[in-house]
C-alpha atoms as a PDB file:
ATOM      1  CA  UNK A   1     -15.652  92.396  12.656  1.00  0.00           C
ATOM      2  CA  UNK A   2     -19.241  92.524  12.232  1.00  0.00           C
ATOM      3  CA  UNK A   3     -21.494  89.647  13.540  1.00  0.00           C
ATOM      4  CA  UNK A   4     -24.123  88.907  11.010  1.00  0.00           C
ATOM      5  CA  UNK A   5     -26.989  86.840  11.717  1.00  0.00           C
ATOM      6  CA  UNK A   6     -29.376  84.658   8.970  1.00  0.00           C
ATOM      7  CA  UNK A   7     -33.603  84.739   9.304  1.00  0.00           C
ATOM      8  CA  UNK A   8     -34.579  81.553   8.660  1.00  0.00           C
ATOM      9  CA  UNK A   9     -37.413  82.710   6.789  1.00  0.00           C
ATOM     10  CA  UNK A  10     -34.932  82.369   4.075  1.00  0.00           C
ATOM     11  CA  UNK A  11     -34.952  78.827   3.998  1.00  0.00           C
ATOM     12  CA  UNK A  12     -38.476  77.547   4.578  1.00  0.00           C
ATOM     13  CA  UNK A  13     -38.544  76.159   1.775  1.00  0.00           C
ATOM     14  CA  UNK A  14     -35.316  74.410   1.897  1.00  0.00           C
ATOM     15  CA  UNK A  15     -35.367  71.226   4.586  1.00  0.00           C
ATOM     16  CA  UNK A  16     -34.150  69.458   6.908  1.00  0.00           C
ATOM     17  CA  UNK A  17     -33.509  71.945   9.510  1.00  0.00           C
ATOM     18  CA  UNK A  18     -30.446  70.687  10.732  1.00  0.00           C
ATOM     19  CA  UNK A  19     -28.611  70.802   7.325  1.00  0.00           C
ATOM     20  CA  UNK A  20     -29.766  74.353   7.223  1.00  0.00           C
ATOM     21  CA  UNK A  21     -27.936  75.678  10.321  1.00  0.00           C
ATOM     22  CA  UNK A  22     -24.636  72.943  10.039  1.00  0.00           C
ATOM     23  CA  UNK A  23     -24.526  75.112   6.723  1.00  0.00           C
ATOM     24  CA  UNK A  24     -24.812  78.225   7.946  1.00  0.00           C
ATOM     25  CA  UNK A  25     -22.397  77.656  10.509  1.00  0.00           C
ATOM     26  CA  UNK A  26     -19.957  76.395   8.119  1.00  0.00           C
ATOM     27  CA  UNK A  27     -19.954  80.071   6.328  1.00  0.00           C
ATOM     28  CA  UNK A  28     -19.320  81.463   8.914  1.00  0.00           C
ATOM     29  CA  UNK A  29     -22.493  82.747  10.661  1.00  0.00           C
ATOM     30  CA  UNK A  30     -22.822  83.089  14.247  1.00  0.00           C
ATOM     31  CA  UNK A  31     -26.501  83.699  14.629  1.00  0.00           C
ATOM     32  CA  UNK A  32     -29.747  83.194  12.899  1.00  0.00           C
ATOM     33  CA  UNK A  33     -33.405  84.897  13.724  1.00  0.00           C
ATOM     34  CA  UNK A  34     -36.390  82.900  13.972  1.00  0.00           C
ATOM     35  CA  UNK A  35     -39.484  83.227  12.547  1.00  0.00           C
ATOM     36  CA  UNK A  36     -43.599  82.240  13.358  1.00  0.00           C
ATOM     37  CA  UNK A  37     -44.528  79.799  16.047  1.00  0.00           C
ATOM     38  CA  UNK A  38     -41.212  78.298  16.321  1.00  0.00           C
ATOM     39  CA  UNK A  39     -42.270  75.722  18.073  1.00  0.00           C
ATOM     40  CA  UNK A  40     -44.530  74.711  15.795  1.00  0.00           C
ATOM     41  CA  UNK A  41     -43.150  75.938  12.471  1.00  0.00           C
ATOM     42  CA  UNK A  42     -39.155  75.088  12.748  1.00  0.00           C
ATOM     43  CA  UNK A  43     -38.372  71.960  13.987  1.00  0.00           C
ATOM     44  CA  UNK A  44     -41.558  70.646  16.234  1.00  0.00           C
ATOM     45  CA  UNK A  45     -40.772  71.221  19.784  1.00  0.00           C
ATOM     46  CA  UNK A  46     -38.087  73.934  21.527  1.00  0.00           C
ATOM     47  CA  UNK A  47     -35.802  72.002  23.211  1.00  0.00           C
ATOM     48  CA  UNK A  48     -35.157  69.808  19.622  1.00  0.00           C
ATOM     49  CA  UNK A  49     -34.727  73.510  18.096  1.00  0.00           C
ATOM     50  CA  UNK A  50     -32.551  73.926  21.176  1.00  0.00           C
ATOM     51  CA  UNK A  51     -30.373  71.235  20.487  1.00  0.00           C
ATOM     52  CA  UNK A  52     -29.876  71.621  16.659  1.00  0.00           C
ATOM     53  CA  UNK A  53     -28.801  75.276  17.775  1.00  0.00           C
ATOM     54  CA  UNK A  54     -26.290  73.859  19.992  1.00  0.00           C
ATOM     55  CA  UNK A  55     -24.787  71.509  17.798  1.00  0.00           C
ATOM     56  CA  UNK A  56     -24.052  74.174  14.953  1.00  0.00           C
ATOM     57  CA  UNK A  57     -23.056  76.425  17.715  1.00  0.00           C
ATOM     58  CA  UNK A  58     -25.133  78.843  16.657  1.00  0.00           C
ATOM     59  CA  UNK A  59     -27.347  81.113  18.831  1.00  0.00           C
ATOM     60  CA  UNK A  60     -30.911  83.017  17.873  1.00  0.00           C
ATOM     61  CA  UNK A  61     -30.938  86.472  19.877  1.00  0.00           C
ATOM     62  CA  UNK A  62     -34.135  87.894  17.855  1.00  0.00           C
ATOM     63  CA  UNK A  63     -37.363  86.725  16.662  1.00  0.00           C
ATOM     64  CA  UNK A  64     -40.286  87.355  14.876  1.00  0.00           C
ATOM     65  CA  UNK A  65     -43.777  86.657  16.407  1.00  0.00           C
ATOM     66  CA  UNK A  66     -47.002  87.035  15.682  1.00  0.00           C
ATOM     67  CA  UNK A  67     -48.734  90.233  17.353  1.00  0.00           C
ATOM     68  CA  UNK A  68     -52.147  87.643  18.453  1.00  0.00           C
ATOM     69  CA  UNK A  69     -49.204  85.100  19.364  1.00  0.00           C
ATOM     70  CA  UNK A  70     -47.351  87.572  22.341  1.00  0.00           C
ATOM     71  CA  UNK A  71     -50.931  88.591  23.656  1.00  0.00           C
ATOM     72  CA  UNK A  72     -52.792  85.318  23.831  1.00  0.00           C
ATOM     73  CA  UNK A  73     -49.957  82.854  24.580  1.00  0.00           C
ATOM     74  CA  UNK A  74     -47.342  84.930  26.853  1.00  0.00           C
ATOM     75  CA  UNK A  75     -45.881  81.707  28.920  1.00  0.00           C
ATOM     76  CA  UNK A  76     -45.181  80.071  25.124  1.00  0.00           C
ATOM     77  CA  UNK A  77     -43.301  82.847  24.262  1.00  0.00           C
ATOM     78  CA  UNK A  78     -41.882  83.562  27.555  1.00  0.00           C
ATOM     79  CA  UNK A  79     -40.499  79.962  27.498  1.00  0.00           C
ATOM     80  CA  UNK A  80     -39.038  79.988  24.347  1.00  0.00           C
ATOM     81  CA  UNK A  81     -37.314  82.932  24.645  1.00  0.00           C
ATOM     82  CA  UNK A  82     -35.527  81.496  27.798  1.00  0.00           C
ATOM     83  CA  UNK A  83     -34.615  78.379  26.192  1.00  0.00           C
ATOM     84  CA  UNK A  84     -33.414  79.777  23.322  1.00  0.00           C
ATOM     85  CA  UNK A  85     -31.638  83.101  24.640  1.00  0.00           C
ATOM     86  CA  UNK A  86     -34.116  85.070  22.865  1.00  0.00           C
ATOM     87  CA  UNK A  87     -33.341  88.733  24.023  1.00  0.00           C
ATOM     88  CA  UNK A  88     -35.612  90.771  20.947  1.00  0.00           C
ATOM     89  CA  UNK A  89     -38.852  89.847  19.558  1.00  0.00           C
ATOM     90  CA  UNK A  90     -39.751  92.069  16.362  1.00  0.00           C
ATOM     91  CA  UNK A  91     -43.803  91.963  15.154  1.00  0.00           C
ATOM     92  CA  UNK A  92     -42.836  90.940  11.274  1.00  0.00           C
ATOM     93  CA  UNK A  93     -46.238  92.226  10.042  1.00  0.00           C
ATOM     94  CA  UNK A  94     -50.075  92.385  10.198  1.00  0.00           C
ATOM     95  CA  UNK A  95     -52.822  91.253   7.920  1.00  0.00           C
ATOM     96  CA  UNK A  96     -52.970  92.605   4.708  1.00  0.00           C
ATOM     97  CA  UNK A  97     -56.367  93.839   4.968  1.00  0.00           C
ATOM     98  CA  UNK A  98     -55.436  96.160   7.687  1.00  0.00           C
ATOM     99  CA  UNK A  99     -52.093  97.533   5.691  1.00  0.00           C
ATOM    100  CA  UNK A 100     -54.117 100.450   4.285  1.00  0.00           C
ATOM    101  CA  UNK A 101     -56.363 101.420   7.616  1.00  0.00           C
ATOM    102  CA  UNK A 102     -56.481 105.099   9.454  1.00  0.00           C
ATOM    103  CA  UNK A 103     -54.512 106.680  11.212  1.00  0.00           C
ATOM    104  CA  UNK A 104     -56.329 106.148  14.243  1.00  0.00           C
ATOM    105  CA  UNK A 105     -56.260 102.604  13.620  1.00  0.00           C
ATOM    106  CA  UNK A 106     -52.207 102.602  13.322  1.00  0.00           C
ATOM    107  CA  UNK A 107     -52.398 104.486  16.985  1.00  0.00           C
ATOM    108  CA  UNK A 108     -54.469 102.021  18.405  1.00  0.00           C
ATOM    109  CA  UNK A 109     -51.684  99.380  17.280  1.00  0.00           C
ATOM    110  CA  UNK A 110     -48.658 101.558  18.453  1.00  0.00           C
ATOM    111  CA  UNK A 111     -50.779 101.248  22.114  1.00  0.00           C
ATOM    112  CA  UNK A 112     -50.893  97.113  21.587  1.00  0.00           C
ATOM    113  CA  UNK A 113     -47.362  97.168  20.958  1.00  0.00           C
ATOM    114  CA  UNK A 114     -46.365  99.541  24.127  1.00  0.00           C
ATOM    115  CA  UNK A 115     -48.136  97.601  26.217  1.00  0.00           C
ATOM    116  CA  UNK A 116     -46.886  94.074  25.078  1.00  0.00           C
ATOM    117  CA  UNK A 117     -43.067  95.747  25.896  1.00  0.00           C
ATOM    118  CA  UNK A 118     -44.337  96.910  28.861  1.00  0.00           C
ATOM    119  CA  UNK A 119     -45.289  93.162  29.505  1.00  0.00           C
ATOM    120  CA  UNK A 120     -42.393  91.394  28.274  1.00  0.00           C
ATOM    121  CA  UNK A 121     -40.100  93.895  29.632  1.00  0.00           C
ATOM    122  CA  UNK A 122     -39.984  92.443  33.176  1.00  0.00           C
ATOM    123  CA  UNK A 123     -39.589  88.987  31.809  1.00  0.00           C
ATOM    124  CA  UNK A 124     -36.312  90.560  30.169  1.00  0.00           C
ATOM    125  CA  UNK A 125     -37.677  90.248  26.607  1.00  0.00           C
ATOM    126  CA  UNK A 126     -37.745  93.406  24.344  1.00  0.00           C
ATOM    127  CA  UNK A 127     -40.494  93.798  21.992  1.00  0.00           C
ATOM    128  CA  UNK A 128     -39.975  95.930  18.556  1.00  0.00           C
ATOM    129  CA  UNK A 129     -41.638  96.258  15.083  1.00  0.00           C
ATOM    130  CA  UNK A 130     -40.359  94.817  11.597  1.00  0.00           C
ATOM    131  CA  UNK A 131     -41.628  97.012   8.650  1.00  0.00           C
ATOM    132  CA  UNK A 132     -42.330  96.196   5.191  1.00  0.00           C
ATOM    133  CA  UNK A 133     -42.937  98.715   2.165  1.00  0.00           C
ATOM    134  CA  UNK A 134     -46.870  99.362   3.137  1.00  0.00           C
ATOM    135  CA  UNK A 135     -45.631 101.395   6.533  1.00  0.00           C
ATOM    136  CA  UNK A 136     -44.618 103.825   3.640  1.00  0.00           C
ATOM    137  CA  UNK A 137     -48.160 104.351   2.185  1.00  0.00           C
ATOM    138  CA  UNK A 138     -49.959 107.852   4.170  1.00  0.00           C
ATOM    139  CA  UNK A 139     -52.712 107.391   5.964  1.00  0.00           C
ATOM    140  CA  UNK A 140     -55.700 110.108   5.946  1.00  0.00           C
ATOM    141  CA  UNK A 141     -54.157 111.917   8.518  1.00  0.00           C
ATOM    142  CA  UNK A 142     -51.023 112.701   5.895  1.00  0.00           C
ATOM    143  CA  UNK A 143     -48.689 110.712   8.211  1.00  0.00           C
ATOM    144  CA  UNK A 144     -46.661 107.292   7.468  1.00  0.00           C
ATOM    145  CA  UNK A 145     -48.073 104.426   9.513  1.00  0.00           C
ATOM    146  CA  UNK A 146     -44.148 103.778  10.695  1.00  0.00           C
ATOM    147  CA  UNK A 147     -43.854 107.377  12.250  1.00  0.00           C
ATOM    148  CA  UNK A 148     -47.080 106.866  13.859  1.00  0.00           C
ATOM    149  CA  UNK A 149     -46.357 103.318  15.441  1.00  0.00           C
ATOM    150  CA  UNK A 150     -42.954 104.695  16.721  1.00  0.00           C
ATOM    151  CA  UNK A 151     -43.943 108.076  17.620  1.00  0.00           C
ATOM    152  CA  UNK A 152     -46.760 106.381  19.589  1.00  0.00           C
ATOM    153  CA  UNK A 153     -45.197 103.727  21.244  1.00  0.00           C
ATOM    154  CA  UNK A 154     -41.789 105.654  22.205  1.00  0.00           C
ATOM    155  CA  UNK A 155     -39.927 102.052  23.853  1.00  0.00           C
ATOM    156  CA  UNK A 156     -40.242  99.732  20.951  1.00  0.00           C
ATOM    157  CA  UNK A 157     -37.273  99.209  19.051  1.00  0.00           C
ATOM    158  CA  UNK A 158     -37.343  98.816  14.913  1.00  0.00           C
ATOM    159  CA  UNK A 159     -35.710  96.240  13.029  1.00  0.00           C
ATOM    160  CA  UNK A 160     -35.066  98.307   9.582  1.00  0.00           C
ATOM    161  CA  UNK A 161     -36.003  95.968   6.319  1.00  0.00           C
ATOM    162  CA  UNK A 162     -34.065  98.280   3.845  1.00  0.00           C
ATOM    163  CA  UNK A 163     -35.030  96.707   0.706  1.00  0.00           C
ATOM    164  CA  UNK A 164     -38.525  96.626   1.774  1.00  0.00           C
ATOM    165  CA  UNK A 165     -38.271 100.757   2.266  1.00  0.00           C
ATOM    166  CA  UNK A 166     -36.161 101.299  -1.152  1.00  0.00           C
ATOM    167  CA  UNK A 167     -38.870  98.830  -3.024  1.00  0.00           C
ATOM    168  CA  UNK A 168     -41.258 101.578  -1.173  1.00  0.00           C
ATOM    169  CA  UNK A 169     -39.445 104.296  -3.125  1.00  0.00           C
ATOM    170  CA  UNK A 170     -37.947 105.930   0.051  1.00  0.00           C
ATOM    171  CA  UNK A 171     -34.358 106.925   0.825  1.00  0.00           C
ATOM    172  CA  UNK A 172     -33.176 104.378   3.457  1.00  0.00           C
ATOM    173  CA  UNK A 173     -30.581 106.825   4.488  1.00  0.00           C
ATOM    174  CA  UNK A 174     -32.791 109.570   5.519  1.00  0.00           C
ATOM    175  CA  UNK A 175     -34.799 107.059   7.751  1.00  0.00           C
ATOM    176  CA  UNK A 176     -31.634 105.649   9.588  1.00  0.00           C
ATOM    177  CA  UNK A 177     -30.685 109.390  10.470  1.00  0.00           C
ATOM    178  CA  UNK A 178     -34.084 109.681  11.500  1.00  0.00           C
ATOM    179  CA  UNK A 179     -34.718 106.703  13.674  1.00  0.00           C
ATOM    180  CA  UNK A 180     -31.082 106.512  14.553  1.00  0.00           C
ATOM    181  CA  UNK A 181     -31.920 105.934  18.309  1.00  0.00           C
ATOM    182  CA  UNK A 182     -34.250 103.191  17.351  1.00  0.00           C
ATOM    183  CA  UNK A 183     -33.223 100.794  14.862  1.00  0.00           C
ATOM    184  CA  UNK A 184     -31.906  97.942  16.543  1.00  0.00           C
ATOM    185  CA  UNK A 185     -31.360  95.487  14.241  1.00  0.00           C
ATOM    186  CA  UNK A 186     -31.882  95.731  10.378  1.00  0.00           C
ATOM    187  CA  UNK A 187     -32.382  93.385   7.398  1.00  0.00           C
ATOM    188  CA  UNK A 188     -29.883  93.085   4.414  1.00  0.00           C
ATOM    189  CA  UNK A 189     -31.787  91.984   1.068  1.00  0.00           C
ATOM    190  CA  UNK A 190     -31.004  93.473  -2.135  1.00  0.00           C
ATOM    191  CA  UNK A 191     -33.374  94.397  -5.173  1.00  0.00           C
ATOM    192  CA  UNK A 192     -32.578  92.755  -8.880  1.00  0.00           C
ATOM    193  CA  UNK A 193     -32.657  94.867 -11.986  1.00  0.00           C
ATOM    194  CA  UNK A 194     -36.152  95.031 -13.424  1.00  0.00           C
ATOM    195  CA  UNK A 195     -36.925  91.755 -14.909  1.00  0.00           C
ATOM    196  CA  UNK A 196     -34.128  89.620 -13.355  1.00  0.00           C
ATOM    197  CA  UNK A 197     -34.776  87.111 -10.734  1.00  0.00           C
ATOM    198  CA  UNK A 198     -38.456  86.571 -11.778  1.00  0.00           C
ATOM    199  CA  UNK A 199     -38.305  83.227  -9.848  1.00  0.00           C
ATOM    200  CA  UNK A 200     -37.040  85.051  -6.747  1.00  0.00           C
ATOM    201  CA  UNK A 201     -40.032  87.550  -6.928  1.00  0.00           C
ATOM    202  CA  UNK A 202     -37.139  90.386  -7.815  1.00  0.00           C
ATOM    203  CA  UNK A 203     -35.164  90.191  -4.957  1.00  0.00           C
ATOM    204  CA  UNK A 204     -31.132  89.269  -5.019  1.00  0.00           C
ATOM    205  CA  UNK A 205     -28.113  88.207  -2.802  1.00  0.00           C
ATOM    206  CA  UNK A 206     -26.689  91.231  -0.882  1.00  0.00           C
ATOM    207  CA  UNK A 207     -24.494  93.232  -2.812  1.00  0.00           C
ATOM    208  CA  UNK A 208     -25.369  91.588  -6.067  1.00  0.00           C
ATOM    209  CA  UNK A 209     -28.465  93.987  -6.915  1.00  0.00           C
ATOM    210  CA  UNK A 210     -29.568  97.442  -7.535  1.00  0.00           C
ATOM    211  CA  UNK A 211     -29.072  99.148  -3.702  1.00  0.00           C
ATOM    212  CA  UNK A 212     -25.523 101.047  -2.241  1.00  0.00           C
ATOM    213  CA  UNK A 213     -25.126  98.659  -0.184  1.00  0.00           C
ATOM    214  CA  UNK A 214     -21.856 100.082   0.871  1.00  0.00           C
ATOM    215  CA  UNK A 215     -22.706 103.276   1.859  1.00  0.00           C
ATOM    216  CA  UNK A 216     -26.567 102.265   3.453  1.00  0.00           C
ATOM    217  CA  UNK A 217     -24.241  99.620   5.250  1.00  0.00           C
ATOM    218  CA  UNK A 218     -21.269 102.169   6.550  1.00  0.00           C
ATOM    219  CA  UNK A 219     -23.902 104.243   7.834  1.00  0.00           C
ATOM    220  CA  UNK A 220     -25.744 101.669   9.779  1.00  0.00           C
ATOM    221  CA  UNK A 221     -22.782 100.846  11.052  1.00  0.00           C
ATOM    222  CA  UNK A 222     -22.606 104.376  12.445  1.00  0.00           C
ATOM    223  CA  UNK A 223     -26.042 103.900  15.131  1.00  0.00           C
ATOM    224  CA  UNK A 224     -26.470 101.869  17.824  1.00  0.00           C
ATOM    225  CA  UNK A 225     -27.174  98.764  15.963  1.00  0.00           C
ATOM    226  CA  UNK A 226     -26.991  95.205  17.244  1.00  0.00           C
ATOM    227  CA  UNK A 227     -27.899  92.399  14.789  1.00  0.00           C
ATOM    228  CA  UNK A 228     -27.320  92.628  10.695  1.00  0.00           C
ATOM    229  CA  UNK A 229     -29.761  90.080   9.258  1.00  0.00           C
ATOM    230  CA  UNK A 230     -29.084  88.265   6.135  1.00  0.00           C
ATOM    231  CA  UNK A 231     -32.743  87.711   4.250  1.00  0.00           C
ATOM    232  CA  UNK A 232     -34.012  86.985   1.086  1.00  0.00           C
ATOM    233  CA  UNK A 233     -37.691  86.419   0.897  1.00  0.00           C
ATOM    234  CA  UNK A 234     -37.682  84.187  -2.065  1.00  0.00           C
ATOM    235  CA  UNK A 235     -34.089  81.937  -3.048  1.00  0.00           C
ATOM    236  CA  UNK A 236     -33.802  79.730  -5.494  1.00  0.00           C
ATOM    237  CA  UNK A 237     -31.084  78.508  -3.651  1.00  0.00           C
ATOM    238  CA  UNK A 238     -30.178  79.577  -0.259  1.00  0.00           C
ATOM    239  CA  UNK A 239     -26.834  78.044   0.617  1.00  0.00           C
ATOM    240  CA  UNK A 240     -26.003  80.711  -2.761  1.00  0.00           C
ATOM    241  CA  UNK A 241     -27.835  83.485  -0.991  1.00  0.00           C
ATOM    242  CA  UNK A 242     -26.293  83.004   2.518  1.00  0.00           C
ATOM    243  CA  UNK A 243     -22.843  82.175   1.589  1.00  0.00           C
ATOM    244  CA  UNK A 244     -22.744  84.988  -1.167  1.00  0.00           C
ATOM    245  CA  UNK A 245     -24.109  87.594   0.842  1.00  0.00           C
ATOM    246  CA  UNK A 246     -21.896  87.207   3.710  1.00  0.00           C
ATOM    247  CA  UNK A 247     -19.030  87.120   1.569  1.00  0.00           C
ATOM    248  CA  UNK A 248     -19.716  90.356   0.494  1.00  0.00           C
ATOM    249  CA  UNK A 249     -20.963  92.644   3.567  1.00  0.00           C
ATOM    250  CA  UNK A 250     -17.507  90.947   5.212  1.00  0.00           C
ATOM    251  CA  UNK A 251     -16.097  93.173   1.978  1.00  0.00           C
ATOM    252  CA  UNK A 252     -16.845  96.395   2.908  1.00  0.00           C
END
């Protein structure tokens, strides 16, 4: 049976923190993927995050982190990786402004992001990249900026946002086959029908929108893939989301 994990993104907006993973472990979950300066952001120091982790029996493999966060505080992350068992660390983004730049520009990131592996490598951290729909958008060069950042930095890994690519109008199967070798990890979301879940900026439980979810997830099932994410950007209610969209992946 599949293993799925939960990004806690999904329930910022939901507190406390502990509640949150006693319910996800109830479900059924085994993991969940953090998000930001965790630190900071989740539940105010590590080794509290460490212990509500512990008592849900729950464990957080992956990450995401800011790109400015891995090169300017390196022992932070270093030490939260080892307290938490952090073995991946995906880049979730980078500032809107800089979503439409040149190729040239995309290159120069794809060499920030081989380096930081390079870096965290030793320290038995892997670094990868987390796309949204705007790696989708050519540059001047004719190219997509997520070719570029993986063609350019050949030992990151990619953790797949599927939605994100099919709200991009591409065909998630042709970039699984592509990058086959390189998605790691991959984010289940699902798209609503146009015009339903206005309050959830369009997005819906996995399984329970628009996408094939059983045949995009039968053929990531076919790579070399280690952690299925649960996400939903937006919930109105997340214990809905998380419970509902396990029940149905554990379907197919």
């Amino acid at each position: 049976m599949t293993d799925y994990s939960y990004q806690l993104y999904s329930s910022r907006n939901f507190q406390p923190l502990d509640s949150t993973l006693q319910m996800l472990a109830s479900l059924g979950y085994h993991y969940v993927e953090g998000y930001g300066d965790l630190a900071k952001s989740i539940a105010g120091d590590t080794n509290r995050l460490k212990e509500l982790l512990d008592q849900s029996n729950l464990a957080m493999p992956t990450c995401h982190v800011d790109i400015n966060q891995l090169e300017q505080e390196k022992a932070t992350v270093v030490d939260l990786a080892e307290k938490l068992g952090i073995q991946q660390v995906f880049v979730p983004a980078i500032e809107e402004d800089k979503r439409t730049q040149n190729a040239s520009d995309w290159i120069s990131l794809a060499t920030r992001l081989a380096k930081l592996h390079e870096s965290y490598a030793v320290e038995g951290i892997s670094i990868g990249w987390h796309n949204h729909d705007f790696e989708f958008r050519t540059t001047d060069s004719g190219e997509y900026p997520l070719d570029i950042l993986l063609n350019n930095a050949p030992q990151i890994g990619l953790e797949f946002d599927v939605a994100w690519a099919v709200k991009a109008q591409q065909d998630p199967l042709h970039w699984i086959e592509k990058y086959k070798d390189r998605i790691v990890a991959a984010h289940l979301k699902d798209l609503a029908p146009e015009g339903d879940c206005v309050d959830e900026d369009g997005w819906a439980d996995v399984g329970h929108g628009v996408m094939d979810w059983t045949t995009i997830h039968n053929e990531l099932k076919k790579i070399n893939l280690k952690y299925f994410v649960m996400e939903h950007d937006n919930p109105s209610d997340h214990e809905r989301f998380a419970s509902r969209s396990l029940s149905y992946c554990r379907s197919l």
